[in-house]
Structures are given as C-alpha cells and as structure tokens.
Protein backbone atom coordinates (compact mmCIF):
# COMPACT_ATOMS: atom_id res chain seq x y z
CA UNK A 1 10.59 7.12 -46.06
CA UNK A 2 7.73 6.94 -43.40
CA UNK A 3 8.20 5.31 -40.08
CA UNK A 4 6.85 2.59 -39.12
CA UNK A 5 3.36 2.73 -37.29
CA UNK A 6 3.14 2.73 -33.46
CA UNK A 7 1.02 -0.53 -32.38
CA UNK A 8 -2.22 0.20 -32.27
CA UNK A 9 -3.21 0.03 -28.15
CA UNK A 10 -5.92 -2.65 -27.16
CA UNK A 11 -8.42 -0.80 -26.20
CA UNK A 12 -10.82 -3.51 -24.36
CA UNK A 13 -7.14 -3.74 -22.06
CA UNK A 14 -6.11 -0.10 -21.67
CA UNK A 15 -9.09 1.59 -20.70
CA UNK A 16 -10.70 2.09 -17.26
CA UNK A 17 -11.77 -1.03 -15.25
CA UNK A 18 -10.96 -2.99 -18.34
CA UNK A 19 -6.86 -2.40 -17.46
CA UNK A 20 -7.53 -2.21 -13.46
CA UNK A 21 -6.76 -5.53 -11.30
CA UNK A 22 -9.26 -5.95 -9.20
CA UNK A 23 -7.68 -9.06 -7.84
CA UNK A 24 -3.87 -8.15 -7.03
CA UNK A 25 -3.05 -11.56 -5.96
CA UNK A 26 -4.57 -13.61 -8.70
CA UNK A 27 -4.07 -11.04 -11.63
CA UNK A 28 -7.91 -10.30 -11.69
CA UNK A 29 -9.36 -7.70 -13.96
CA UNK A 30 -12.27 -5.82 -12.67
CA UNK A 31 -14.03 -6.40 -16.32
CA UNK A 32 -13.16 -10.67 -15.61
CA UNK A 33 -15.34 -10.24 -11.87
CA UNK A 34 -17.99 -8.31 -13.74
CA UNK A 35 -18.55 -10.49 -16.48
CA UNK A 36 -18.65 -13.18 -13.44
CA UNK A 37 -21.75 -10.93 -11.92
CA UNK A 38 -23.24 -10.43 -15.63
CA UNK A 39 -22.66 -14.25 -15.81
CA UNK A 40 -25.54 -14.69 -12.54
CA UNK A 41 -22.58 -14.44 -9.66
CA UNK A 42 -24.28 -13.05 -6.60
CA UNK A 43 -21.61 -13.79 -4.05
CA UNK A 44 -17.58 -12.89 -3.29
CA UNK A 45 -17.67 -17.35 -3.30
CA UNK A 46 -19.28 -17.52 -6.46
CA UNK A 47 -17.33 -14.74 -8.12
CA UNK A 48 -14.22 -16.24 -6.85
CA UNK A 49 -15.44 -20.07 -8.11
CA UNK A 50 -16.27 -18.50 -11.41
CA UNK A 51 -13.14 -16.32 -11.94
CA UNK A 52 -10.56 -16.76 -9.38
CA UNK A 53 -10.70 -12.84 -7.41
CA UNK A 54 -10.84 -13.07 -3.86
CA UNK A 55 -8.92 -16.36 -3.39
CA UNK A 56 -5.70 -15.30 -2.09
CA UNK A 57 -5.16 -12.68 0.51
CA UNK A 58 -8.95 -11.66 0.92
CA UNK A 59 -8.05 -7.99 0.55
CA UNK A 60 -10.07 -7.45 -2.59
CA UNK A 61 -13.37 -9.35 -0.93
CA UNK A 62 -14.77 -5.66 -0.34
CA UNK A 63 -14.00 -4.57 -3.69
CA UNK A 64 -15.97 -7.48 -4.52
CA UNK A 65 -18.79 -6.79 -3.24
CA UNK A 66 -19.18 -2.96 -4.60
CA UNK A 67 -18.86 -5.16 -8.04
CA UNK A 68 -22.08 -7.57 -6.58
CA UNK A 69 -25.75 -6.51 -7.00
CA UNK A 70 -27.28 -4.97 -3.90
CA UNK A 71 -29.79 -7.01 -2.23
CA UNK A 72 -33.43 -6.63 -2.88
C-alpha cells in the first residue's frame, strides 16, 4: 500500500512576493499592493484605499512606494 499524497503547495501563495506581507499590520501581500498599482494606483493613499497596506503603523509606506511607478 502507497501513502497517501503530500498536498500539493499553492503555488500563486508560496512563491516569492506572492507569500511575502508587504503590509505586516493589515496582513498585506506584496502581489495584493501590486495588483492595486496594475489596477491604476499611483499613490501609498490610493494603494491603501484600494487594498488596505499602509493603514496601520505607516512602516510599510516606503515599501510602498518601491511597489509605485516612478514619476515621469
């Protein structure tokens, strides 16, 4: 008799940014602020109306805005 199979990992939540909080305070993914940007977010207030990062301690407002298209 075979064991039984190991669960197969989620990859879109174990790998890279997809896995990282970006957000510590809110539970945040990096991938949830850059689908904000991706969505037309072009500022830390935007990205935290749209998603929720940034609107706790501030900490991750600099992380942020590495996440936010440079300006033109």
């Amino acid at each position: 008799m075979t064991p039984p199979a190991a669960p197969v990992a989620d990859t879109a939540l174990t790998a890279g940014a997809h896995a990282r909080f970006l957000c510590h305070c809110l539970k945040v993914r990096e991938d949830e602020v850059r689908t904000a940007v991706h969505s037309g977010c072009r500022s830390v207030q935007e990205v935290t109306m749209l998603c929720g990062a940034g609107g706790g301690c501030t900490a991750c407002h600099r992380k942020i805005r590495r996440v936010l298209p440079a300006d033109e």
